[in-house]
C-alpha atoms as a PDB file:
ATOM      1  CA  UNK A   1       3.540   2.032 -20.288  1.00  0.00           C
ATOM      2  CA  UNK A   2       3.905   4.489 -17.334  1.00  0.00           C
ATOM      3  CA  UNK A   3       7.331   3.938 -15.156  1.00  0.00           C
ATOM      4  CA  UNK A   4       6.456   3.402 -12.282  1.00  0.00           C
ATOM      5  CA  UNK A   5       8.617   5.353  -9.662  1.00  0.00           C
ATOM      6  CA  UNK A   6       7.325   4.087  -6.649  1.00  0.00           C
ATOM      7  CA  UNK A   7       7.556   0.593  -6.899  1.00  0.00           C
ATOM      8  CA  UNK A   8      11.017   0.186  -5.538  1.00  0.00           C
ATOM      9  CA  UNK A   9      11.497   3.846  -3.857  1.00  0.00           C
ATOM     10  CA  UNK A  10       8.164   4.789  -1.854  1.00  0.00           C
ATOM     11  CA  UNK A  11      10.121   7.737  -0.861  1.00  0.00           C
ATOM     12  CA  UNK A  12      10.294   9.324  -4.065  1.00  0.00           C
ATOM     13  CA  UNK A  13       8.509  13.077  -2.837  1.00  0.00           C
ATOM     14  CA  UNK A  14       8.630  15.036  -6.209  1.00  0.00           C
ATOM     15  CA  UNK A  15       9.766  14.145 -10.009  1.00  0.00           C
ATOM     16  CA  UNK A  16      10.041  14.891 -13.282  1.00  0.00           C
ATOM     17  CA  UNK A  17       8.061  13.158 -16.428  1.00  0.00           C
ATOM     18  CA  UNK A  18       6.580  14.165 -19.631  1.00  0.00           C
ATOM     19  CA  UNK A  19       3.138  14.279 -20.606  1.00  0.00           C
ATOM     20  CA  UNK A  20       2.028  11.445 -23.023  1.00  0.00           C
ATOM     21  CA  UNK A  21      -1.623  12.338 -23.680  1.00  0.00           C
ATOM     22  CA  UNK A  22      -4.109  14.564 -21.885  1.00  0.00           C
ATOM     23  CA  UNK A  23      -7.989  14.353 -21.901  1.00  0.00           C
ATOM     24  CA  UNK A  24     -10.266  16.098 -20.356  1.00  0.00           C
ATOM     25  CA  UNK A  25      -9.474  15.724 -16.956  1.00  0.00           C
ATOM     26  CA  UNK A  26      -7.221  13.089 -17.085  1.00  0.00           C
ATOM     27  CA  UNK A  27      -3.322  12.858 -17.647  1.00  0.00           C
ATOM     28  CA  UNK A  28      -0.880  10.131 -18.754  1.00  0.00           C
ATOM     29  CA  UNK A  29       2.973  11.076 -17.932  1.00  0.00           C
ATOM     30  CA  UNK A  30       6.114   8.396 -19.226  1.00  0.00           C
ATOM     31  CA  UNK A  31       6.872   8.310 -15.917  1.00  0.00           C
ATOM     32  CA  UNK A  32       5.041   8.701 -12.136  1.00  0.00           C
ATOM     33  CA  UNK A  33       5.528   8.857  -7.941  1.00  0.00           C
ATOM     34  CA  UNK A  34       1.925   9.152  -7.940  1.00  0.00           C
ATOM     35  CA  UNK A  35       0.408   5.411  -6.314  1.00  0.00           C
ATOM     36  CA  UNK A  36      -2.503   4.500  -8.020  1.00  0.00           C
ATOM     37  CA  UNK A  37      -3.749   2.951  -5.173  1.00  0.00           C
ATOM     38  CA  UNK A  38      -4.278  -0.883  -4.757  1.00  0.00           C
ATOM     39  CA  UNK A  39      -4.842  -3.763  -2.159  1.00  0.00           C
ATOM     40  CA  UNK A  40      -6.818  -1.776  -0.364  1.00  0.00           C
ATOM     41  CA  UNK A  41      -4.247   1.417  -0.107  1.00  0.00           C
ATOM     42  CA  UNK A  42      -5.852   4.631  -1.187  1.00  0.00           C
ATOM     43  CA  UNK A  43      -4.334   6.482  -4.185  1.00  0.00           C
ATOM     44  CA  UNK A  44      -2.276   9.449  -3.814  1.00  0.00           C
ATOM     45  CA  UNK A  45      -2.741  13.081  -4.370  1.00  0.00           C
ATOM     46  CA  UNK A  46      -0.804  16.176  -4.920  1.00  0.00           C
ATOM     47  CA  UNK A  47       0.243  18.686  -7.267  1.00  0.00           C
ATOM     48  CA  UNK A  48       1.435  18.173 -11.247  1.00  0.00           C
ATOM     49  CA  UNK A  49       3.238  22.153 -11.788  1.00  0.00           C
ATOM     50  CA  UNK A  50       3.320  23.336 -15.362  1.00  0.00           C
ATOM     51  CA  UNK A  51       5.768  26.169 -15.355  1.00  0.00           C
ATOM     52  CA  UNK A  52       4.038  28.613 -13.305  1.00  0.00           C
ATOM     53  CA  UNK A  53       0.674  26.540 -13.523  1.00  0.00           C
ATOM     54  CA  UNK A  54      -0.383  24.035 -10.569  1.00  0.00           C
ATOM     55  CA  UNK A  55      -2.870  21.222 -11.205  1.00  0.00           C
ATOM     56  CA  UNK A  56      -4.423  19.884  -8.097  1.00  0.00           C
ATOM     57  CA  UNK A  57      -4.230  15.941  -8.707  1.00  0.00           C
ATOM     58  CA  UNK A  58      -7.092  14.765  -6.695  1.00  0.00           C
ATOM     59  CA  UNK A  59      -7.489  10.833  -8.243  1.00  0.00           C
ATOM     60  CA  UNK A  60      -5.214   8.362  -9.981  1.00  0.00           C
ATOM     61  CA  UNK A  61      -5.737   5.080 -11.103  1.00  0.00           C
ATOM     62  CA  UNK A  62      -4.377   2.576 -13.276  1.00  0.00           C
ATOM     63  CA  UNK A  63      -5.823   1.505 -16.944  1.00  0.00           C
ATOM     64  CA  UNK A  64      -4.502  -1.315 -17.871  1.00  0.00           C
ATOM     65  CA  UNK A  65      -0.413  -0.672 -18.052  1.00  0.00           C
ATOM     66  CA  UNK A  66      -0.930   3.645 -17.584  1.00  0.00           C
ATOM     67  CA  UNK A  67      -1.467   5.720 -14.695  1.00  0.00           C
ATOM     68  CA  UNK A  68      -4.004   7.944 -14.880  1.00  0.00           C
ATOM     69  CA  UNK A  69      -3.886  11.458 -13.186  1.00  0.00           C
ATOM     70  CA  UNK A  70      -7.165  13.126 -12.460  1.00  0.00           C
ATOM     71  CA  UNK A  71      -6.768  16.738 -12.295  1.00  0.00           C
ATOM     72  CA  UNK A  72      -9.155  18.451 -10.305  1.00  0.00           C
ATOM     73  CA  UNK A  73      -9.807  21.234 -12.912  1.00  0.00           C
ATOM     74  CA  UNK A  74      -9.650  20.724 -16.605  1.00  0.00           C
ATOM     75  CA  UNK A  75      -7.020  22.932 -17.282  1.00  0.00           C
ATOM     76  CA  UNK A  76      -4.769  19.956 -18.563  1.00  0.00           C
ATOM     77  CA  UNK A  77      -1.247  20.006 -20.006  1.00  0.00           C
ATOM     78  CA  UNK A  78      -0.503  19.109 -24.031  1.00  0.00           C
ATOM     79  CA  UNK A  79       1.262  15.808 -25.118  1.00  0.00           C
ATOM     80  CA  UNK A  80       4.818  16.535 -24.699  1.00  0.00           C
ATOM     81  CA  UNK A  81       4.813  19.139 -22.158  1.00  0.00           C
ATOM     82  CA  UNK A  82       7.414  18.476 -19.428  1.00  0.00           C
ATOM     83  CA  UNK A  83       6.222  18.815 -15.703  1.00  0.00           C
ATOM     84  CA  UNK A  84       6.567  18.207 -12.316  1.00  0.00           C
ATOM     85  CA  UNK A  85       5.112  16.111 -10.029  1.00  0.00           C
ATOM     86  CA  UNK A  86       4.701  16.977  -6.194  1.00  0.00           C
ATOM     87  CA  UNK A  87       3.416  14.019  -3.727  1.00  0.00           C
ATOM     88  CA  UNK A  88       0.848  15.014  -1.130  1.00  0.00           C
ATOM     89  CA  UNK A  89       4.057  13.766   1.261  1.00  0.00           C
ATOM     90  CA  UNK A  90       1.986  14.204   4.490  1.00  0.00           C
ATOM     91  CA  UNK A  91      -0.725  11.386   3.407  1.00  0.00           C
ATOM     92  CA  UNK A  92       1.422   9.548   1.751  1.00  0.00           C
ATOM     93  CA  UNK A  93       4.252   8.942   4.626  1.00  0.00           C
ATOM     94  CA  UNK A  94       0.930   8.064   6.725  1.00  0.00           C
ATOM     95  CA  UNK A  95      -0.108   5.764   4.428  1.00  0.00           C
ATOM     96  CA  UNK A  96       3.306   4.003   4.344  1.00  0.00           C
ATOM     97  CA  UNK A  97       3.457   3.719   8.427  1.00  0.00           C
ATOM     98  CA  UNK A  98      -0.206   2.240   7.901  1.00  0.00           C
ATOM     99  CA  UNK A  99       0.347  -0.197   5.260  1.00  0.00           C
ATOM    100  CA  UNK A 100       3.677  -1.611   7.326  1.00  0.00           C
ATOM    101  CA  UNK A 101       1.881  -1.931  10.564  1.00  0.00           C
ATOM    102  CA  UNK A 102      -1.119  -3.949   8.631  1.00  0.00           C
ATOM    103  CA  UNK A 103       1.483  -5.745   6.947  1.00  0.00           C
ATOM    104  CA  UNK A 104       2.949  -6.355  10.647  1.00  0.00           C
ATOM    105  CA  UNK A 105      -0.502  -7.534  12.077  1.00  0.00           C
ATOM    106  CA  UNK A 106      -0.930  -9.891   9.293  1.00  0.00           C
ATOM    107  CA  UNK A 107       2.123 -11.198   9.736  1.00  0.00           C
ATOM    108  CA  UNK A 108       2.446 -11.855  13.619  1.00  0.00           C
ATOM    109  CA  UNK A 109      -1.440 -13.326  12.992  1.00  0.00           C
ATOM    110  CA  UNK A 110      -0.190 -15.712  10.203  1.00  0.00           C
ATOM    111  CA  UNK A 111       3.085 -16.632  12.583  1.00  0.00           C
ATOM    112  CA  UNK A 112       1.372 -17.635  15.718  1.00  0.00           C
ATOM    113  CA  UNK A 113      -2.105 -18.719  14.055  1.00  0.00           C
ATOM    114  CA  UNK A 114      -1.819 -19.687  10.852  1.00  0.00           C
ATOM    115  CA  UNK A 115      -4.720 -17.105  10.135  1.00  0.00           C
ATOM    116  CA  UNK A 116      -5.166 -15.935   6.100  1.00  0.00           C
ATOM    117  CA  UNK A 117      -6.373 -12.687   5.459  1.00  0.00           C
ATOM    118  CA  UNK A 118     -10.055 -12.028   3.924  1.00  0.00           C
ATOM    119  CA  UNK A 119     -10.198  -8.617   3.548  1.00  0.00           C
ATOM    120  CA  UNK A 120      -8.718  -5.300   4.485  1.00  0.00           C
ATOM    121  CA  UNK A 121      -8.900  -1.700   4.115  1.00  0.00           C
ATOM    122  CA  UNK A 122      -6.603   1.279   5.160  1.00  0.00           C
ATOM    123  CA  UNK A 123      -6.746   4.993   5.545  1.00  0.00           C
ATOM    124  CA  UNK A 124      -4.075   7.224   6.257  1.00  0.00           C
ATOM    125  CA  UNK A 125      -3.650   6.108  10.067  1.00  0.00           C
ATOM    126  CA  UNK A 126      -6.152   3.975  10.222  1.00  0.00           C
ATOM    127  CA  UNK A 127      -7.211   0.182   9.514  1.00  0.00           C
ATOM    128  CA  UNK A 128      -9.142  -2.541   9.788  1.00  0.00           C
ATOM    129  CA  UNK A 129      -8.111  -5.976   8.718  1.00  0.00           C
ATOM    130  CA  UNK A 130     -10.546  -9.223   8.518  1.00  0.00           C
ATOM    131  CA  UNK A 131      -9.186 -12.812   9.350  1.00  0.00           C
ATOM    132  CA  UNK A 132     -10.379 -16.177   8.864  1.00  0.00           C
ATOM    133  CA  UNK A 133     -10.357 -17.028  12.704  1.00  0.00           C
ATOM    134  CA  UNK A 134     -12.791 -19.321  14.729  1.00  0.00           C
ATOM    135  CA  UNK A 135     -12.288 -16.937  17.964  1.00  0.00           C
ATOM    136  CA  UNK A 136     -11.216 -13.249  19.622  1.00  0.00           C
ATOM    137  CA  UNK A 137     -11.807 -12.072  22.782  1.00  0.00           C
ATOM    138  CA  UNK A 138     -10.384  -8.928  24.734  1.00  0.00           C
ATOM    139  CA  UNK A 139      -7.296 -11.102  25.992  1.00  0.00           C
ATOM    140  CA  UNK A 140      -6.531 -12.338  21.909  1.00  0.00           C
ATOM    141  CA  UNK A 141      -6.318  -8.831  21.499  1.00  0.00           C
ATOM    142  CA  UNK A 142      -4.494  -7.356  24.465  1.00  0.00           C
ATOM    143  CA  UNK A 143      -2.076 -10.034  23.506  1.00  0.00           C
ATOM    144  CA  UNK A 144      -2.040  -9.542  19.448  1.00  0.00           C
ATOM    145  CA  UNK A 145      -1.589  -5.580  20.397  1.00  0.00           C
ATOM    146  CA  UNK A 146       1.862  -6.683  22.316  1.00  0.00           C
ATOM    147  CA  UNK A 147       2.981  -8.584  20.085  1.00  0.00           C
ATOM    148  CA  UNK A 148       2.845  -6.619  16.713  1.00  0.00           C
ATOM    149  CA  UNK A 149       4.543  -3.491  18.960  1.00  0.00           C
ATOM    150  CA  UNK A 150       7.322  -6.036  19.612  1.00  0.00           C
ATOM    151  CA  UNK A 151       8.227  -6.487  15.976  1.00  0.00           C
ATOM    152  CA  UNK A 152       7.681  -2.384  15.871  1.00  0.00           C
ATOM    153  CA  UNK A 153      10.314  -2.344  18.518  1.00  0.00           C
ATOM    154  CA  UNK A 154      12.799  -4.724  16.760  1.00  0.00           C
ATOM    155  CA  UNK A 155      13.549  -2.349  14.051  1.00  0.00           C
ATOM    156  CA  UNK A 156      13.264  -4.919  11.464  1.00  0.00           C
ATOM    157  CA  UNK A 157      14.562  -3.770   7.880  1.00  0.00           C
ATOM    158  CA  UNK A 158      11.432  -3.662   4.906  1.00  0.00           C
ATOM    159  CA  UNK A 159      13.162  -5.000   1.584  1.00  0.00           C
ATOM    160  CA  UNK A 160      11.304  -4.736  -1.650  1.00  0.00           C
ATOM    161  CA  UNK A 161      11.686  -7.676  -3.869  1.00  0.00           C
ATOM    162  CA  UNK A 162      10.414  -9.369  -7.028  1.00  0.00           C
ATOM    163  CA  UNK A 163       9.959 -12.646  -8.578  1.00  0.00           C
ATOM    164  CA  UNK A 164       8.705 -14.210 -11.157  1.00  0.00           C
ATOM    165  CA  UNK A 165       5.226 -15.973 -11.438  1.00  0.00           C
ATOM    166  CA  UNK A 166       6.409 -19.300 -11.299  1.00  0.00           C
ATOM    167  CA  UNK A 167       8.540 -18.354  -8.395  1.00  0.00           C
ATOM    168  CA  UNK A 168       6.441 -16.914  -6.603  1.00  0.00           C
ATOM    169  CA  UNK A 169       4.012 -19.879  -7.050  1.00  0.00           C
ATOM    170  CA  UNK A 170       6.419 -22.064  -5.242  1.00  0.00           C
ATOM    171  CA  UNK A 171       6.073 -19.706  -1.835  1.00  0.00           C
ATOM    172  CA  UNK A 172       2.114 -20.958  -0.867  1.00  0.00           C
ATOM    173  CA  UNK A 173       2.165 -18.072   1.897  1.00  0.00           C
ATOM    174  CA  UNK A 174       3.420 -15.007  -0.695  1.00  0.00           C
ATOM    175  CA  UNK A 175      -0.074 -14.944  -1.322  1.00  0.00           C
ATOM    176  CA  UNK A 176      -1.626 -14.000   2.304  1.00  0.00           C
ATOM    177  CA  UNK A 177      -4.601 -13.125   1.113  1.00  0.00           C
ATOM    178  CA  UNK A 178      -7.667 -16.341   1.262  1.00  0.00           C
ATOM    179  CA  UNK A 179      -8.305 -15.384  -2.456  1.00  0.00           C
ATOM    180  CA  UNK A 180      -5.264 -15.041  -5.062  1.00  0.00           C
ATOM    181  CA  UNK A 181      -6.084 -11.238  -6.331  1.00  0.00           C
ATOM    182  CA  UNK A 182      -2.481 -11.006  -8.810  1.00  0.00           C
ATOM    183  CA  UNK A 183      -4.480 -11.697 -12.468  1.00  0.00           C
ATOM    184  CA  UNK A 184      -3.238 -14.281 -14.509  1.00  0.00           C
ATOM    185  CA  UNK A 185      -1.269 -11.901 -16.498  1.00  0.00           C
ATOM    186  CA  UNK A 186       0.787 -10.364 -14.095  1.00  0.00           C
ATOM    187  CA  UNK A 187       4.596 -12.207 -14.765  1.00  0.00           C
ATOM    188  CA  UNK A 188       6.723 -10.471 -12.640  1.00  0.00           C
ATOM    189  CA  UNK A 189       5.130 -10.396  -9.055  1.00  0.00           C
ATOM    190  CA  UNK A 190       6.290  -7.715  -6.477  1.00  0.00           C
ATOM    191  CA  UNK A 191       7.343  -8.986  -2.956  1.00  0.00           C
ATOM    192  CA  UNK A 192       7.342  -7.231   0.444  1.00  0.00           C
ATOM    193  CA  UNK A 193       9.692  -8.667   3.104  1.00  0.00           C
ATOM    194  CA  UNK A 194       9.689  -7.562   6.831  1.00  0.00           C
ATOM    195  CA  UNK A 195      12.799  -9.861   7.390  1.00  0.00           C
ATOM    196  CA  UNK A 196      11.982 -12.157   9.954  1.00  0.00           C
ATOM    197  CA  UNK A 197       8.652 -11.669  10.166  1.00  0.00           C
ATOM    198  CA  UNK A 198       6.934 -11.422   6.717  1.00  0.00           C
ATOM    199  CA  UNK A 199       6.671 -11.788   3.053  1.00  0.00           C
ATOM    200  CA  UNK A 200       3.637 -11.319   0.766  1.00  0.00           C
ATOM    201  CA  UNK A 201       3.281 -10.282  -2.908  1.00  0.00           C
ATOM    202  CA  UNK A 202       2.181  -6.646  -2.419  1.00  0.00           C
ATOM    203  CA  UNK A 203       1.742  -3.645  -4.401  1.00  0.00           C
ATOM    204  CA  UNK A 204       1.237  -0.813  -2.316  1.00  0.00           C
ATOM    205  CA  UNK A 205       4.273   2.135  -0.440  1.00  0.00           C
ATOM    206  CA  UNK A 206       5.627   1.105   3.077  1.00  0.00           C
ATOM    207  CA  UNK A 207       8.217   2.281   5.272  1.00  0.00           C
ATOM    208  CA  UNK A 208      11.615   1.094   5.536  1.00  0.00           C
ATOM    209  CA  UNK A 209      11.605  -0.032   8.810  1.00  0.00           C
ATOM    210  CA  UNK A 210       9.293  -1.405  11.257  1.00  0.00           C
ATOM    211  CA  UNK A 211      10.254   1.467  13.603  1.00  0.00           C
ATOM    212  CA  UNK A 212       9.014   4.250  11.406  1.00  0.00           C
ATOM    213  CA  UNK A 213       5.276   3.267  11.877  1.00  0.00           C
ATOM    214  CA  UNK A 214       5.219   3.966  15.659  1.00  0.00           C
ATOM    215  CA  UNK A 215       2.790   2.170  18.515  1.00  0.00           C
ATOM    216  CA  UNK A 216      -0.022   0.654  17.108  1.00  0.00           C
ATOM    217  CA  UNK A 217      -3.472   0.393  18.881  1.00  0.00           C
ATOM    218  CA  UNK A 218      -5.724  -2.176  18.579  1.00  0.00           C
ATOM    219  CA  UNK A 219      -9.185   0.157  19.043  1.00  0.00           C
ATOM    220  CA  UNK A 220     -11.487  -2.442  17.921  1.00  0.00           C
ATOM    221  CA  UNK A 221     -12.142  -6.015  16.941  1.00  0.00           C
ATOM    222  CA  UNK A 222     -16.028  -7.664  15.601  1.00  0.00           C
ATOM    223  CA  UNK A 223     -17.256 -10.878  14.664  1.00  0.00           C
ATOM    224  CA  UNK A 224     -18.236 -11.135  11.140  1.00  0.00           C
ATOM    225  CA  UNK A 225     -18.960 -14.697  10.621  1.00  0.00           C
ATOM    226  CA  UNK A 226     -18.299 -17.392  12.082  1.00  0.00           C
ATOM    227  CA  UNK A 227     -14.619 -17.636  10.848  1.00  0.00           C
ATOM    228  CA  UNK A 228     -14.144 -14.072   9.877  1.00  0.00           C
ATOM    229  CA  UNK A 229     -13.230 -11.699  12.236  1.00  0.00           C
ATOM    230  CA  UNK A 230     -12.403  -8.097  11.962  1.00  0.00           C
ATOM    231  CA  UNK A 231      -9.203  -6.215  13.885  1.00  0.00           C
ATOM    232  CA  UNK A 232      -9.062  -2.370  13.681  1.00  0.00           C
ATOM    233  CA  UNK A 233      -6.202  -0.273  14.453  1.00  0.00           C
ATOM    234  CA  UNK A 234      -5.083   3.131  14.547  1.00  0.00           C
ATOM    235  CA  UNK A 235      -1.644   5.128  14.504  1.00  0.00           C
ATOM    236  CA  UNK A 236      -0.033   7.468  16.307  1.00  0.00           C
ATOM    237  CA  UNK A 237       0.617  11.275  13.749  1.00  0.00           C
END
C-alpha cells in the first residue's frame, strides 16, 4: 500500500518516500502528497527530484491500494531509490479553496432545501455542481450566492474525520451525493466536517477554514432536467 500523506494534512507541500517499483512511465513510492484525484477533484502534479534529476509528474492515479505517478518522460527512478516529492502548491492550494467552497454550496443547498447532489466537477477555481431541484431562477441564485459567502465570512473551522462503515451508515446525509459512490469494500470511510454547516464522506484536499477560499461567484446556473439543475461558480486567485 502507498501512505497516503494527504489524507489528514492537505498541506503537506514537499516529502520524502522511497521508490517501490518503476515502469515505464509510471512510479509507485511507500509513501505520497501527491492526490490522486477523486470525486470529481483533479489529480495533482509536480516534481519527483532524484538527486540532481527532476521528473515532471504530470498524472497520478490510484490502482487499487497504490498511487501511481506518471512521469512525463521515461527517465524513471529504480526500486529503492529515495526521492523527493514537490507539490505543484499553486494548483493545489486552488484546488483546496475550490473543493471547500463546493463543499460550502452543497451544504447551505442541503440546509435550506434538502437538495442531494447529482453530479459535480471542479477545476482549480472553478465549478459547477448539479442538484436534484424542481426550480432556480435569478433570485434562487442571488440569494444562494449570499448565503454560501455568509458561511465564508463565519470562519468556520474544516476538521477531517473518519469512521467506520457501519458508522458512517448510521449518518443518511454523510453520503450527499443521490448515488452512494464509497465501494463496498471501503471499511474505514473519510469524513469532512465544516462545523456547523456540513459533513459528507469525502476524499479529496480542502482548506482549513471557510475563510481561506475567498468570495465565491455564482456565474452561472442551467436546467438539466426537470429535477436536475446545474450551479457554476468561480473563485477569486
Amino acid at each position: 500500500m502507498t501512505d497516503l500523506l494527504y489524507n489528514f494534512n492537505s498541506y503537506i507541500k514537499k516529502f520524502e518516500a522511497t521508490v517501490i517499483s518503476s515502469n515505464n512511465n509510471e512510479i509507485i513510492l511507500d509513501q505520497t502528497a501527491f492526490y490522486p484525484g477523486g470525486g470529481g477533484q483533479p489529480c495533482d502534479t509536480g516534481i519527483i527530484s532524484v538527486n540532481e534529476l527532476l521528473i515532471d509528474i504530470d498524472k497520478v492515479f490510484r490502482r487499487d491500494n497504490l498511487i501511481i505517478h506518471n512521469a512525463k518522460s521515461g527517465n524513471t527512478p529504480s526500486s529503492g531509490t529515495k526521492i523527493k516529492g514537490f507539490i505543484n502548491w499553486e494548483r493545489r492550494y486552488q484546488l483546496m479553496r475550490t473543493h471547500t467552497a463546493a463543499h460550502i454550496l452543497c451544504g447551505v443547498i442541503f440546509r435550506d432545501y434538502g437538495a442531494p447532489v447529482t453530479g459535480g466537477n471542479m477545476q482549480p477555481l472553478s465549478a459547477r455542481m448539479d442538484f436534484e431541484l424542481n426550480h432556480i431562477s435569478t433570485d434562487f441564485v442571488r440569494n444562494l450566492e449570499f448565503l454560501i459567502n455568509k458561511e465564508v465570512e463565519d470562519s468556520l473551522e474544516i476538521q477531517i474525520g473518519s469512521l467506520n462503515r457501519p458508522q458512517a451508515l448510521k449518518i443518511p446525509s454523510l453520503i450527499r451525493t443521490k448515488v452512494n459512490l464509497i465501494p463496498a469494500e471501503v471499511t474505514e470511510i473519510r469524513t469532512i466536517d465544516i462545523v456547523g454547516l456540513d459533513l459528507q464522506a469525502d476524499g479529496g484536499t480542502h482548506v482549513n477554514n471557510t475563510n481561506e477560499v475567498g468570495i465565491i461567484k455564482i456565474v452561472g446556473h442551467e436546467s438539466k432536467g426537470k429535477i436536475n439543475k446545474r450551479i457554476r461558480i468561480s473563485l477569486e486567485p
